[in-house]
C-alpha atoms as a PDB file:
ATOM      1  CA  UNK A   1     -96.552 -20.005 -92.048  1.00  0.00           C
ATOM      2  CA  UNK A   2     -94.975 -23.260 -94.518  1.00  0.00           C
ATOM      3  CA  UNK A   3     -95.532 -22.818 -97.874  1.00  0.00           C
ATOM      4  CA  UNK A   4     -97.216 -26.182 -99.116  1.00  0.00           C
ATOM      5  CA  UNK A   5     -94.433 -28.814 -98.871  1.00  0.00           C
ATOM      6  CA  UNK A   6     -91.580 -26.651 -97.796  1.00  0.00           C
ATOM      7  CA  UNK A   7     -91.165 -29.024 -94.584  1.00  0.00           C
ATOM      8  CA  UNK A   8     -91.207 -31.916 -96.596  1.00  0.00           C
ATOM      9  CA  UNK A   9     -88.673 -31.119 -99.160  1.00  0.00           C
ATOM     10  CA  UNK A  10     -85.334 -34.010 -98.425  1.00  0.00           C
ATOM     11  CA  UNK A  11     -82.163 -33.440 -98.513  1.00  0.00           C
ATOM     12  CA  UNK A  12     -81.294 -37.692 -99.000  1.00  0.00           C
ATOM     13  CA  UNK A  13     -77.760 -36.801 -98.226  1.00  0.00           C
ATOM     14  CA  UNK A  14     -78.467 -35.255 -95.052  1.00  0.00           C
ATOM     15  CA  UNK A  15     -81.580 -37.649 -94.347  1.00  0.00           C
ATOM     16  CA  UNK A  16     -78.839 -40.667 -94.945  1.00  0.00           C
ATOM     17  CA  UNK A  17     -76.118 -38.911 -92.597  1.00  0.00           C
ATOM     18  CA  UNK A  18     -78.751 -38.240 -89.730  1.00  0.00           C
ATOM     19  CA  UNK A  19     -80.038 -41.767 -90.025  1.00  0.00           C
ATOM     20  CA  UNK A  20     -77.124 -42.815 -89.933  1.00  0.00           C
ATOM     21  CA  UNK A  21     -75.382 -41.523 -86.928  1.00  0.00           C
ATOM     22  CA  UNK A  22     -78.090 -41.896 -84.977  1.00  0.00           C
ATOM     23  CA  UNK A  23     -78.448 -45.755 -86.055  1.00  0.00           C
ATOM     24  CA  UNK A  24     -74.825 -46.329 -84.997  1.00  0.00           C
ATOM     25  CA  UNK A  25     -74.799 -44.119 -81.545  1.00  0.00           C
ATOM     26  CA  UNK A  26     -78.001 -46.594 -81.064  1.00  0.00           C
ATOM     27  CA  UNK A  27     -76.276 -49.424 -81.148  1.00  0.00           C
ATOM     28  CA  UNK A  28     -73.083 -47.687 -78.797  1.00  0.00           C
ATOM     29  CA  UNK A  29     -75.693 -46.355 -76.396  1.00  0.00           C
ATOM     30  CA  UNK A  30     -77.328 -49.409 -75.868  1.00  0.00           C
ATOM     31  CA  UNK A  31     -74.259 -51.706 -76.143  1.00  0.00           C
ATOM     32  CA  UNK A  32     -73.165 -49.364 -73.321  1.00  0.00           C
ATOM     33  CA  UNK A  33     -76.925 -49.470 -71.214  1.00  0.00           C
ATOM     34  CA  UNK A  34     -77.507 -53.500 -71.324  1.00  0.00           C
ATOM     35  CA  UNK A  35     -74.066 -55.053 -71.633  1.00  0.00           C
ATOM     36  CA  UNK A  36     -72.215 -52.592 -69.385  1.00  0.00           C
ATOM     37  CA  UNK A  37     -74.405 -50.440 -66.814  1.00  0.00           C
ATOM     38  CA  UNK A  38     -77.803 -53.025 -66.382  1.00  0.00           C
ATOM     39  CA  UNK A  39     -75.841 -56.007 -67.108  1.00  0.00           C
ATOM     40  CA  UNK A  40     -76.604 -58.157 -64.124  1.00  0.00           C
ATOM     41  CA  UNK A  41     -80.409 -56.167 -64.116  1.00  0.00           C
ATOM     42  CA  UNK A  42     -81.076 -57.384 -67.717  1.00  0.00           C
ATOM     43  CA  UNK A  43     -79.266 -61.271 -66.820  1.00  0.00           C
ATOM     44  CA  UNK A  44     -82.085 -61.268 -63.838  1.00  0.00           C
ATOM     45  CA  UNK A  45     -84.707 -61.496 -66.361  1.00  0.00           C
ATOM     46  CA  UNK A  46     -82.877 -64.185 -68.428  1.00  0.00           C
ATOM     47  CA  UNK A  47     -86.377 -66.506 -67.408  1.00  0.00           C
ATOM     48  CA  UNK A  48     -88.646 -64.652 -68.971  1.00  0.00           C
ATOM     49  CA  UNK A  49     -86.362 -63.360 -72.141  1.00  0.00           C
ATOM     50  CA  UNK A  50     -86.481 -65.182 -75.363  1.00  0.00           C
ATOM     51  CA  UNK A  51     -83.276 -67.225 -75.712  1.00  0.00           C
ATOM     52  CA  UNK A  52     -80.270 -65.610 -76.834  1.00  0.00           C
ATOM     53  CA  UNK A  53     -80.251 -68.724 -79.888  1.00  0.00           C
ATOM     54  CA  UNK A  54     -83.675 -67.680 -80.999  1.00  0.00           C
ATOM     55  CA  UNK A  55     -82.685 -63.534 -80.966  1.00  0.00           C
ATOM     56  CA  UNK A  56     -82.761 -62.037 -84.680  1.00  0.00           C
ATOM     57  CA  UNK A  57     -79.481 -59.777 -84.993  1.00  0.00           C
ATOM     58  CA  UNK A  58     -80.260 -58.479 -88.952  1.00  0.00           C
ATOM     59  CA  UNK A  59     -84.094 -58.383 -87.769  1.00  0.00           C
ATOM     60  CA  UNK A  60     -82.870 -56.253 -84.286  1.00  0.00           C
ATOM     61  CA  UNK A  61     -80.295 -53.927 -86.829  1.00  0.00           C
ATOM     62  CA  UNK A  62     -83.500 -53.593 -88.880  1.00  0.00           C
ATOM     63  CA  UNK A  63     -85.524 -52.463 -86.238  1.00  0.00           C
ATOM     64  CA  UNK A  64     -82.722 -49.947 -84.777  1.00  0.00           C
ATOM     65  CA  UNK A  65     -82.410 -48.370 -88.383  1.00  0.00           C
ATOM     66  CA  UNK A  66     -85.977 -48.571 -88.777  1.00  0.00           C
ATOM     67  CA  UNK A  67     -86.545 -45.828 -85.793  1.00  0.00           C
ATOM     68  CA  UNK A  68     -83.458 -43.684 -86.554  1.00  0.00           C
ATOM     69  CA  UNK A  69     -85.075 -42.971 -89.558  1.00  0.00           C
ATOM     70  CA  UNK A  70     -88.497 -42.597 -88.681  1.00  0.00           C
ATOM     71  CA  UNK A  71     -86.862 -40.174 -86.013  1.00  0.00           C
ATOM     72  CA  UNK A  72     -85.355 -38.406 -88.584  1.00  0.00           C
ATOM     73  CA  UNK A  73     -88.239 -37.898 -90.962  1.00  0.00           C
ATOM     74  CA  UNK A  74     -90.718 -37.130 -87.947  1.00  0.00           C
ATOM     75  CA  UNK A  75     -87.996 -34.227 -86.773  1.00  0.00           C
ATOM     76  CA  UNK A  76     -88.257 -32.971 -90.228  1.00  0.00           C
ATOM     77  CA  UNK A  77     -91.886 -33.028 -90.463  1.00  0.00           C
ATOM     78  CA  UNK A  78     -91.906 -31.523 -87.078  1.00  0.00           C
ATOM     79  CA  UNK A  79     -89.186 -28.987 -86.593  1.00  0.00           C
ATOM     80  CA  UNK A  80     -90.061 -25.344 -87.574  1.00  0.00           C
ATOM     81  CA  UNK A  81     -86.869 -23.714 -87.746  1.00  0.00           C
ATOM     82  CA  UNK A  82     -84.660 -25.971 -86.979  1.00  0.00           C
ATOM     83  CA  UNK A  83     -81.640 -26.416 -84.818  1.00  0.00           C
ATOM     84  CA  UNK A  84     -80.129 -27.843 -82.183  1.00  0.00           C
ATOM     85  CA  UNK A  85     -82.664 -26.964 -79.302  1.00  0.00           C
ATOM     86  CA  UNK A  86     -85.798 -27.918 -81.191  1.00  0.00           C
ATOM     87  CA  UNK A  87     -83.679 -31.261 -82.288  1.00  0.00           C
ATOM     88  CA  UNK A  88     -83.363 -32.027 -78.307  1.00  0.00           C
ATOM     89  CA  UNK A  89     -87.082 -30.881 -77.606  1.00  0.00           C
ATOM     90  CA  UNK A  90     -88.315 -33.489 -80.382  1.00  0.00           C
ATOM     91  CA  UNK A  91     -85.850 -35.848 -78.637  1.00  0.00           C
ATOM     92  CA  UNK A  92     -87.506 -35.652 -75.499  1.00  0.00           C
ATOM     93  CA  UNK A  93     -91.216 -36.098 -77.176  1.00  0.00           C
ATOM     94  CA  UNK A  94     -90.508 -38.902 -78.617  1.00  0.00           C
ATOM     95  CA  UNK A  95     -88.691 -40.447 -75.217  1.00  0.00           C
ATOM     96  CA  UNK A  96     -91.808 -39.768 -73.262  1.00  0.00           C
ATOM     97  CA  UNK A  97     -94.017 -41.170 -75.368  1.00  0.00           C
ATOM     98  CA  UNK A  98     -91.759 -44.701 -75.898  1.00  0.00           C
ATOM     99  CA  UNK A  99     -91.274 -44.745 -72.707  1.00  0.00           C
ATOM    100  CA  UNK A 100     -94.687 -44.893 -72.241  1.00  0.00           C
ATOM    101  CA  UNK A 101     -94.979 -46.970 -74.625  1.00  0.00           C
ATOM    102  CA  UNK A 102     -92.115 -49.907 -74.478  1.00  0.00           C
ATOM    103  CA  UNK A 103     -91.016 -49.224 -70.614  1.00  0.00           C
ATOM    104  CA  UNK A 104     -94.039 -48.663 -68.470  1.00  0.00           C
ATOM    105  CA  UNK A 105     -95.964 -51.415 -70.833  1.00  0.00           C
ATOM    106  CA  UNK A 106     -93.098 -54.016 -70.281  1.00  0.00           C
ATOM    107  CA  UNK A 107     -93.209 -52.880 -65.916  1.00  0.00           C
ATOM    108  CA  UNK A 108     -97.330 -53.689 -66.582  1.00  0.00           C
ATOM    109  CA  UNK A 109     -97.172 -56.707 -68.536  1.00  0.00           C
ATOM    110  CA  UNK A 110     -94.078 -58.789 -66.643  1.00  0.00           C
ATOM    111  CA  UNK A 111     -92.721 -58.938 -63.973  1.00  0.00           C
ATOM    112  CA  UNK A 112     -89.771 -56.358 -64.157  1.00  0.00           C
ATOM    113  CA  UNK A 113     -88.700 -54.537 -61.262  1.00  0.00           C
ATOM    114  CA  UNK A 114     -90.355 -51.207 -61.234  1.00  0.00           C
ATOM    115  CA  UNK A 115     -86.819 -49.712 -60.459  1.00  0.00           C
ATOM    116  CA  UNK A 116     -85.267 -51.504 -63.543  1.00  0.00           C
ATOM    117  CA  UNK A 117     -88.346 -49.883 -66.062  1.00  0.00           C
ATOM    118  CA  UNK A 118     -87.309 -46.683 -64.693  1.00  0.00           C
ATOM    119  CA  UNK A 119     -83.980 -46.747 -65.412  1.00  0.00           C
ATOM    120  CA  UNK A 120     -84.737 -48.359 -68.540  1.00  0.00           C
ATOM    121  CA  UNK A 121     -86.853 -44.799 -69.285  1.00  0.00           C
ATOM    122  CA  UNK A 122     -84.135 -42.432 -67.814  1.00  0.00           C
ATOM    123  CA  UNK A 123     -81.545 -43.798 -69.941  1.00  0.00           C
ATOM    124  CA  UNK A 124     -83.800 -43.417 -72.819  1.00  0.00           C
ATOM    125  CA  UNK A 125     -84.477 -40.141 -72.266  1.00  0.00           C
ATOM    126  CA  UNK A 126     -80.651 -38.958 -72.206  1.00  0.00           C
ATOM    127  CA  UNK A 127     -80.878 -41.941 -75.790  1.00  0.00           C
ATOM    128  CA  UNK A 128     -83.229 -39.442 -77.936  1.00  0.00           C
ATOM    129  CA  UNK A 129     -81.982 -36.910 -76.367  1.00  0.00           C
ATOM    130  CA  UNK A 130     -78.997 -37.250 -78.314  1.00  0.00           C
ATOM    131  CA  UNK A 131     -81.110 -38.598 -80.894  1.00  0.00           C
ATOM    132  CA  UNK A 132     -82.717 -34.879 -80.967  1.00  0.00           C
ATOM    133  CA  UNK A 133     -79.087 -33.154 -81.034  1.00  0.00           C
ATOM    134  CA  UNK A 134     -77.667 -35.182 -83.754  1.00  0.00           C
ATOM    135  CA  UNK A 135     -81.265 -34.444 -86.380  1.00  0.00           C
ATOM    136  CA  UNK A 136     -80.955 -31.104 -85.110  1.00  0.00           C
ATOM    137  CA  UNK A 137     -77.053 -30.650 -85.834  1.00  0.00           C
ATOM    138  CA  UNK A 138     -76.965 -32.827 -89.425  1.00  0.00           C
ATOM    139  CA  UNK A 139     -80.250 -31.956 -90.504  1.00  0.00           C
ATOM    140  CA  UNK A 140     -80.478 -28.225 -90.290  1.00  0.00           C
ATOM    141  CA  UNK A 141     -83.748 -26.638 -91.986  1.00  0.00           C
ATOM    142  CA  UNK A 142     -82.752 -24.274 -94.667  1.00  0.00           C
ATOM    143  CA  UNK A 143     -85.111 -21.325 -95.219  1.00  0.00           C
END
């Protein structure tokens, strides 16, 4: 059993590193997913997208930094020993539930391709999946 606060104790070096390299394999990952793989998926949807003029870049790096960190802290708060495996198990928990979230909510709510919000999901999955192995590699609990 945790001692009161043990889980919560932070390390702000490793909580900075974590956050970090997660933030930047965010924006490679996705870089990667929409302007590479889904490319001509994502331009079919150009009617319905906000225009690319009216897009906030420092509010979207905001937002990416924003969840690499609340990643981080939640596998912190979460993780019991520690580690690489429980890193990727947290990774996938927290996929399913924005996929559920962002993906099957954006398939309900316009009309994207139900094959498109899938593969929007799957490659989200493998996203904090690696999300989950990078917490779990530079943010090892300490007993």
């Amino acid at each position: 059993m945790l001692k009161p606060n043990q889980d919560m104790n932070l390390n702000p070096r490793r909580l900075l590193l974590a956050t970090a390299a997660i933030f930047v394999f965010a924006l490679l990952w996705n870089g990667l997913v929409h302007m590479v793989i889904l490319r001509d998926a994502d331009a079919a949807l150009a009617g319905i997208a906000r225009p690319e003029a009216e897009r906030s870049l420092w509010l979207s790096l905001l937002l990416t930094a924003g969840i690499a960190l609340l990643f981080v802290l939640s596998y912190i708060r979460c993780a019991r020993n520690g580690g690489i495996k429980e890193g990727l198990v947290h990774g996938l928990s927290f996929a399913v539930l924005a996929g559920l979230l962002v993906d099957l909510n954006q398939y309900l709510l316009y009309p994207v391709p139900g094959s498109l919000a899938a593969q929007w999901f799957l490659f989200g999955v493998v996203e904090f999946a690696v999300y989950g192995i990078l917490a779990g590699w530079l943010y090892p609990k300490i007993s």
